[in-house]
Protein backbone atom coordinates (compact mmCIF):
# COMPACT_ATOMS: atom_id res chain seq x y z
CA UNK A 1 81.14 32.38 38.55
CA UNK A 2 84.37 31.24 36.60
CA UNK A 3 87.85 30.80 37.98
CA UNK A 4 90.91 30.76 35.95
CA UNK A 5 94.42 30.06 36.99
CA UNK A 6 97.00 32.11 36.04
CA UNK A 7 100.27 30.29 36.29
CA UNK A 8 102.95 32.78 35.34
CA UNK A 9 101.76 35.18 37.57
CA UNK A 10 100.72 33.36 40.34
CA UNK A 11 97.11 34.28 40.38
CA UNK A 12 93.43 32.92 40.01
CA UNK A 13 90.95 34.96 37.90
CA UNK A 14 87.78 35.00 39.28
CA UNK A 15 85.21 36.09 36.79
CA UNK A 16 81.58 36.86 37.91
CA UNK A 17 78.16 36.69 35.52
CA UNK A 18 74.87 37.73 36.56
CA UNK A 19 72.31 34.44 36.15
CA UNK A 20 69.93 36.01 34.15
CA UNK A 21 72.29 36.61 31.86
CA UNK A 22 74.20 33.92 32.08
CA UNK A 23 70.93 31.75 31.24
CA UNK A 24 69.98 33.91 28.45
CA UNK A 25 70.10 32.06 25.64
CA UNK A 26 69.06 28.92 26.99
CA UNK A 27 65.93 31.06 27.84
CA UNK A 28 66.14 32.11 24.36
CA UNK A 29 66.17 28.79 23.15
CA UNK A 30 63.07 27.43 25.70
CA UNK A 31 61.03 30.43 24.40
CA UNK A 32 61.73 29.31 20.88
CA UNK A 33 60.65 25.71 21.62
CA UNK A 34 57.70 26.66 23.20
CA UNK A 35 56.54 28.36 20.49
CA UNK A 36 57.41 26.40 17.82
CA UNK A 37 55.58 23.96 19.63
CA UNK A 38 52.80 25.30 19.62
CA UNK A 39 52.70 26.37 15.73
CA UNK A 40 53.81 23.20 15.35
CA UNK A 41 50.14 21.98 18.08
CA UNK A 42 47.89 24.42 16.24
CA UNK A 43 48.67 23.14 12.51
CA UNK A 44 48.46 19.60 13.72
CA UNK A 45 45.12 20.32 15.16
CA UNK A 46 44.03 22.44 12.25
CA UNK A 47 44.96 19.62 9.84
CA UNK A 48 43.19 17.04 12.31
CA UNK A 49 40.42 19.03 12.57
CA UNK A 50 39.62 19.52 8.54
CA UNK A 51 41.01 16.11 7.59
CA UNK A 52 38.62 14.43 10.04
CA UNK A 53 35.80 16.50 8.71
CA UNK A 54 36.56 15.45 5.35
CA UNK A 55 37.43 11.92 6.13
CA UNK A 56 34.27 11.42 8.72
CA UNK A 57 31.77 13.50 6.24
CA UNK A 58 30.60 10.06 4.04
CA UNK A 59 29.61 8.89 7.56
CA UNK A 60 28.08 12.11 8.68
CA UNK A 61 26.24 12.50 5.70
CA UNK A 62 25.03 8.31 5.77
CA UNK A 63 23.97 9.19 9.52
CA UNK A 64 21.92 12.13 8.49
CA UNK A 65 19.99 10.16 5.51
CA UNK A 66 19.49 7.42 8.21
CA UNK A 67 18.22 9.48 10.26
CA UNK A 68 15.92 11.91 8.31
CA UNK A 69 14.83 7.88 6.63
CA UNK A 70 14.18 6.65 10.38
CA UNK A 71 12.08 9.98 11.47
CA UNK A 72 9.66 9.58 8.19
CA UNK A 73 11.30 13.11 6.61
CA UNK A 74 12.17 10.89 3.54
CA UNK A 75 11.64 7.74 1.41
CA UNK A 76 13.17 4.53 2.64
CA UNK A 77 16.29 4.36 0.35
CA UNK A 78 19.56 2.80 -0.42
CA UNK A 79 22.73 5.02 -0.01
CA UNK A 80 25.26 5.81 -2.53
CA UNK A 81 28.21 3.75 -2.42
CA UNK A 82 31.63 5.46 -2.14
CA UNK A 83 33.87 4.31 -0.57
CA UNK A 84 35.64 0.47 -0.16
CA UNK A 85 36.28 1.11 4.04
CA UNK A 86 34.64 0.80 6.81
CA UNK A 87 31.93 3.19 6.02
CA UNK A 88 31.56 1.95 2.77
CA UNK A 89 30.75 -1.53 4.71
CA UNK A 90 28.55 0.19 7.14
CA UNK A 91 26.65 1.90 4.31
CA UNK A 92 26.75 -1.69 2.73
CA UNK A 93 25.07 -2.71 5.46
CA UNK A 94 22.45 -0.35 5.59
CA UNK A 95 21.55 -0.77 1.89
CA UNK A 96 21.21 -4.81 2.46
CA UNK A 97 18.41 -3.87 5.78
CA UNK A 98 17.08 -1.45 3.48
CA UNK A 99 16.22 -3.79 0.59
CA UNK A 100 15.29 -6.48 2.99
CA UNK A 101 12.39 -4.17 4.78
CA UNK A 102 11.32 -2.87 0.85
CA UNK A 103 10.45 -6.54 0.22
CA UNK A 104 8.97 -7.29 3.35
CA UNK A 105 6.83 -4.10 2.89
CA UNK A 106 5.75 -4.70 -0.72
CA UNK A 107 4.72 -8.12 0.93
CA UNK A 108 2.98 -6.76 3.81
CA UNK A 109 1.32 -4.24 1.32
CA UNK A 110 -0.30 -7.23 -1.18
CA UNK A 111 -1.11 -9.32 2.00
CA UNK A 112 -3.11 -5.82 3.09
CA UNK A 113 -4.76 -5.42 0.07
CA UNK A 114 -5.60 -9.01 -0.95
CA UNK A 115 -7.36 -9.33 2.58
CA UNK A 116 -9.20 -5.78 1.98
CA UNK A 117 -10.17 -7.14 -1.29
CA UNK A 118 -11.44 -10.65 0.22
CA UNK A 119 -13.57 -8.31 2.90
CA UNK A 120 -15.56 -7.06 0.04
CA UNK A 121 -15.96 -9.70 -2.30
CA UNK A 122 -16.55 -12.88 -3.33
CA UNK A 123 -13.34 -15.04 -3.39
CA UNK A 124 -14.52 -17.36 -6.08
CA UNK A 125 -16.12 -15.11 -8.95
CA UNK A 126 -14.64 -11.70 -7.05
CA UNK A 127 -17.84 -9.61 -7.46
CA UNK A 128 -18.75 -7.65 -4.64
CA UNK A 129 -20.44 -9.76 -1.28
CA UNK A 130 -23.03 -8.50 0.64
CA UNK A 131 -20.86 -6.64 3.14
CA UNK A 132 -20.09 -4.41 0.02
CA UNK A 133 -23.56 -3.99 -1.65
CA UNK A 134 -25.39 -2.94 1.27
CA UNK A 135 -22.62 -0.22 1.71
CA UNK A 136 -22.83 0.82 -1.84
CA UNK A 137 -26.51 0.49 -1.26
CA UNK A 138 -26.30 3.08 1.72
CA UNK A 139 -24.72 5.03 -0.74
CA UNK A 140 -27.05 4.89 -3.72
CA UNK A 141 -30.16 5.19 -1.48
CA UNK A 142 -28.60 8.53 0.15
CA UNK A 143 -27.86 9.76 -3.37
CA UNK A 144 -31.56 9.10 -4.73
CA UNK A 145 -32.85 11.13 -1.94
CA UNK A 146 -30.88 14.23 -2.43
CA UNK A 147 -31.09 14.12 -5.85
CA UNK A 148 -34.29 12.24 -6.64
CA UNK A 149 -32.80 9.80 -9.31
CA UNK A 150 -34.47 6.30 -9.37
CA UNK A 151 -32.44 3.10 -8.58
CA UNK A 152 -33.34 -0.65 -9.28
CA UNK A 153 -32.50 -4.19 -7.48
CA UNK A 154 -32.13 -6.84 -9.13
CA UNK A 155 -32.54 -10.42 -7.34
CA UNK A 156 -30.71 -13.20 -9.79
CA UNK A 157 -31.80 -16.62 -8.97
CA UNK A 158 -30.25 -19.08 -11.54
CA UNK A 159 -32.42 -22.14 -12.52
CA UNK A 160 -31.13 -25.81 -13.14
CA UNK A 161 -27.51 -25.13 -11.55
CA UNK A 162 -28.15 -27.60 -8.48
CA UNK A 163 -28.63 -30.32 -11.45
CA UNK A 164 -25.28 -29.54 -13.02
CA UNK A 165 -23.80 -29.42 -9.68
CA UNK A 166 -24.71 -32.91 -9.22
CA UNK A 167 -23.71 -34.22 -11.87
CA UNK A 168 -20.69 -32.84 -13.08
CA UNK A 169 -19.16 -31.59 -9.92
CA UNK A 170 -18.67 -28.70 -7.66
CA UNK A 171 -15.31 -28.46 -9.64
CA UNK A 172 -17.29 -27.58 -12.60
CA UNK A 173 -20.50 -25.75 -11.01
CA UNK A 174 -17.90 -23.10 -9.57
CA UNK A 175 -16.52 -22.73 -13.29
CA UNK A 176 -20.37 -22.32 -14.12
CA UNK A 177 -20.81 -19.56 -11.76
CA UNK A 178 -17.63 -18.05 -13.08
CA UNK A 179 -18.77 -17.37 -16.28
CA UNK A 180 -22.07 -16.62 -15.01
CA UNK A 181 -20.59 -13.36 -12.67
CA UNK A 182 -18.85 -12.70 -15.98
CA UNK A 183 -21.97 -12.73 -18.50
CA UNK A 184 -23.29 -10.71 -15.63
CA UNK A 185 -20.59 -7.85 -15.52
CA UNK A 186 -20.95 -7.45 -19.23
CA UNK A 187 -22.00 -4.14 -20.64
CA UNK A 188 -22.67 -2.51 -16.77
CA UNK A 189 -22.03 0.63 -16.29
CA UNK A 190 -19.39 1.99 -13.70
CA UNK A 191 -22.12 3.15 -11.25
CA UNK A 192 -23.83 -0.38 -11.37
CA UNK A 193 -22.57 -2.74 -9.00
CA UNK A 194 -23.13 -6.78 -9.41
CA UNK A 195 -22.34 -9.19 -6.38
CA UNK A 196 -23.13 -12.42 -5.54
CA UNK A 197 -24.61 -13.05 -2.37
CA UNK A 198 -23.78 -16.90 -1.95
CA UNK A 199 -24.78 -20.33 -3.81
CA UNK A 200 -26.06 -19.49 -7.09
CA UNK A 201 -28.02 -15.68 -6.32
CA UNK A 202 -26.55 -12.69 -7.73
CA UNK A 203 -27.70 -9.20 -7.56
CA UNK A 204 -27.58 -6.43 -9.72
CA UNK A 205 -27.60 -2.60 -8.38
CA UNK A 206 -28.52 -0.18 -10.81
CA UNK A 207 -28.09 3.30 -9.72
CA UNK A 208 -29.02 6.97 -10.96
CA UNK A 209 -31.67 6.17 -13.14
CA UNK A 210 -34.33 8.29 -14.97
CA UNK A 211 -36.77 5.72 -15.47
CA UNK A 212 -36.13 2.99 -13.34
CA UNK A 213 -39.13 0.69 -14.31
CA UNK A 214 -37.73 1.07 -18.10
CA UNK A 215 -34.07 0.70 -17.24
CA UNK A 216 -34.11 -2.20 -15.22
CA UNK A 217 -36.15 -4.80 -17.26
CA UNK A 218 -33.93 -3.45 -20.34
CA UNK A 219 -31.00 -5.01 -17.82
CA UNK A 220 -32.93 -7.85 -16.86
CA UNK A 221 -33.78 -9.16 -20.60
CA UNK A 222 -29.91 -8.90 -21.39
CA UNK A 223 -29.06 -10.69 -18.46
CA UNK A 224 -32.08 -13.30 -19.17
CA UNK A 225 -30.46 -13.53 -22.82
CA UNK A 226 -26.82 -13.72 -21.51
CA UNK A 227 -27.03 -16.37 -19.35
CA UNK A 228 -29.25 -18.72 -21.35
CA UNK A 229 -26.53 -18.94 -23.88
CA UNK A 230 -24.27 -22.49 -23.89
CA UNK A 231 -21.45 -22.83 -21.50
CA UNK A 232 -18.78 -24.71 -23.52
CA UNK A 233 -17.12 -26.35 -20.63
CA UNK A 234 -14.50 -29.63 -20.77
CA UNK A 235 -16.33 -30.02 -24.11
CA UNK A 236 -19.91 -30.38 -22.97
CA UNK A 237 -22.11 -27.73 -23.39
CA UNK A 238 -23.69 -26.92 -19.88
CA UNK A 239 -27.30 -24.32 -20.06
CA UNK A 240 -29.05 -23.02 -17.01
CA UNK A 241 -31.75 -20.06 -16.66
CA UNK A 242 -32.00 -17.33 -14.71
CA UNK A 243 -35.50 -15.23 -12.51
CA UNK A 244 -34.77 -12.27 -11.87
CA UNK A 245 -36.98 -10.24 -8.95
CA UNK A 246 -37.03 -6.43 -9.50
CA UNK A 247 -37.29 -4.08 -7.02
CA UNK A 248 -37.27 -0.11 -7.33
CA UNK A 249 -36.50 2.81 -5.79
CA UNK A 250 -37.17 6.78 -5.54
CA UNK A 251 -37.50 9.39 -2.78
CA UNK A 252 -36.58 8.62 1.08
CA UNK A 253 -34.36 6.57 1.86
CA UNK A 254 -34.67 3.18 3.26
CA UNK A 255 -32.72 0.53 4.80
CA UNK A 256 -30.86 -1.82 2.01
CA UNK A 257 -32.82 -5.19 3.73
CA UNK A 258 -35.60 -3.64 3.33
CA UNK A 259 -34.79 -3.39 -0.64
CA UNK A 260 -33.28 -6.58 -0.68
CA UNK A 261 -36.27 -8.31 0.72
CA UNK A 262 -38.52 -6.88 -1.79
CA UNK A 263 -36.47 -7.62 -4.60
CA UNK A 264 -36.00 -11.17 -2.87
CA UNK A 265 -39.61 -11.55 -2.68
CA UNK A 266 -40.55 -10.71 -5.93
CA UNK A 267 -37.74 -12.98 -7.65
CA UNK A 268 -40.29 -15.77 -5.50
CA UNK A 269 -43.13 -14.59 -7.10
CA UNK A 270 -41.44 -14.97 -10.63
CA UNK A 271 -40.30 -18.80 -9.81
CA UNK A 272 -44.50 -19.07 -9.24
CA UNK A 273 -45.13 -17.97 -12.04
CA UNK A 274 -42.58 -20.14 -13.93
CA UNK A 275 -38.77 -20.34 -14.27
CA UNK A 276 -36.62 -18.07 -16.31
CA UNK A 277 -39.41 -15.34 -15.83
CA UNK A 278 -38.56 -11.71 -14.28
CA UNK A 279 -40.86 -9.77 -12.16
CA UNK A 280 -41.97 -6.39 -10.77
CA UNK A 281 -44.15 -5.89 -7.24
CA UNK A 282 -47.08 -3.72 -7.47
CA UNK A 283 -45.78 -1.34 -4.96
């Protein structure tokens, strides 16, 4: 309600307005705000909501590769580097653990393999030990009897090595037995398998063989031959000899002592019957 005097006349005018009108437009206004507020809400938040996504996908996507990485899904590998921020130094980050483990694991990896390859053979010459002939042996042996091939051991004793051992040095007896392994390897087939069972004894597998009687004193004069040559060492020439015991093989298999002991025995009964000699049991 309004009053208004009316001097001249003497009177008051008294003019009445319902509310809801009266507050009409400032309802009208209110509405307006509202609304424009919340336009105004909803295109913040839509802008928030795609700008984050664009701004947080470089560290989405690094999570993801970390995580497929971490689970196995893929290789263990550095992440592209995009951006100079935060994320960029988090991805940083990751790249610097990532080369670190790559180099411990190529590490760990030649530690494995030089310690599987020191399991099976001889650290100095690197032919195969005994651990690894007798498997190969198992091998051979099970392969003769299914297929009926012959096979051959050969027990390599050399002769006159304790004499250069004593008096030139162990220094130079291991480069003797060296180049002995090495004359030994020589012209062997892939299936054959030459290891050295400690000191100065070698043996010589030879596997899937026609004739074995024939095919393993062919190997046993070469090796005879080989190793009787000069070893030109710290310029001295340096000879030793070699007996070979032969043993061979065909039909059921046994157990590889049992072949090694033959072959062991009849390298004996070649020393008997003079040094540098080979020899084949009657059996």
């Amino acid at each position: 309600m309004d009053l208004a005097p009316l001097p001249r006349f003497g009177w008051l005018l008294v003019a009445r307005m319902p509310t809801e009108e009266a507050f009409k437009p400032v309802e009208g206004v209110r509405s307006f705000v509202w609304r424009a507020s919340a336009v105004a809400l909803g295109f913040v938040l839509l802008v928030l909501f795609f700008g984050l996504s664009r701004i947080l996908k470089p560290l989405t996507d690094a999570a993801r590769a970390m995580r497929l990485m971490a689970d196995g899904a893929e290789e263990l590998k550095v992440l592209p580097l995009a951006r100079n921020d935060e994320v960029g130094d988090l991805v940083q980050g990751f790249n610097v653990l990532v080369e670190r483990l790559k180099v411990e694991e190529t590490a760990r990896m030649a530690s494995d393999e030089k310690l599987k390859f020191m399991a099976h053979h001889d650290p100095l010459t690197g032919l195969c030990n005994r651990a690894m002939l007798e498997d190969r042996m198992h091998q051979d042996l099970a392969r003769s009897e299914r297929h009926g091939s012959h096979m051959a051991l050969l027990f390599c004793d050399l002769d006159g090595f304790k004499e250069i051992n004593d008096a030139h040095g162990h220094q130079t007896g291991d480069a003797v037995l060296c180049e002995i392994a090495d004359r030994l390897t020589r012209a062997r087939r892939r299936s054959d398998t030459v290891a050295r069972l400690g000191g100065d004894e070698f043996v010589i597998l030879l596997a899937d063989l026609k004739d074995g009687h024939k095919a393993a004193e062919l190997v046993a004069r070469q090796c005879l031959a080989a190793v009787r040559l000069p070893i030109h060492l710290n310029g001295v020439d340096l000879s030793v000899d070699m007996t070979i015991g032969i043993a061979k093989h065909a039909g059921l298999a046994v157990a590889p002592s049992y072949l090694l002991s033959q072959a062991d025995a009849a390298m004996y009964e070649a020393k008997r019957k003079g040094k540098g000699n080979m020899f084949f049991p009657t059996s």
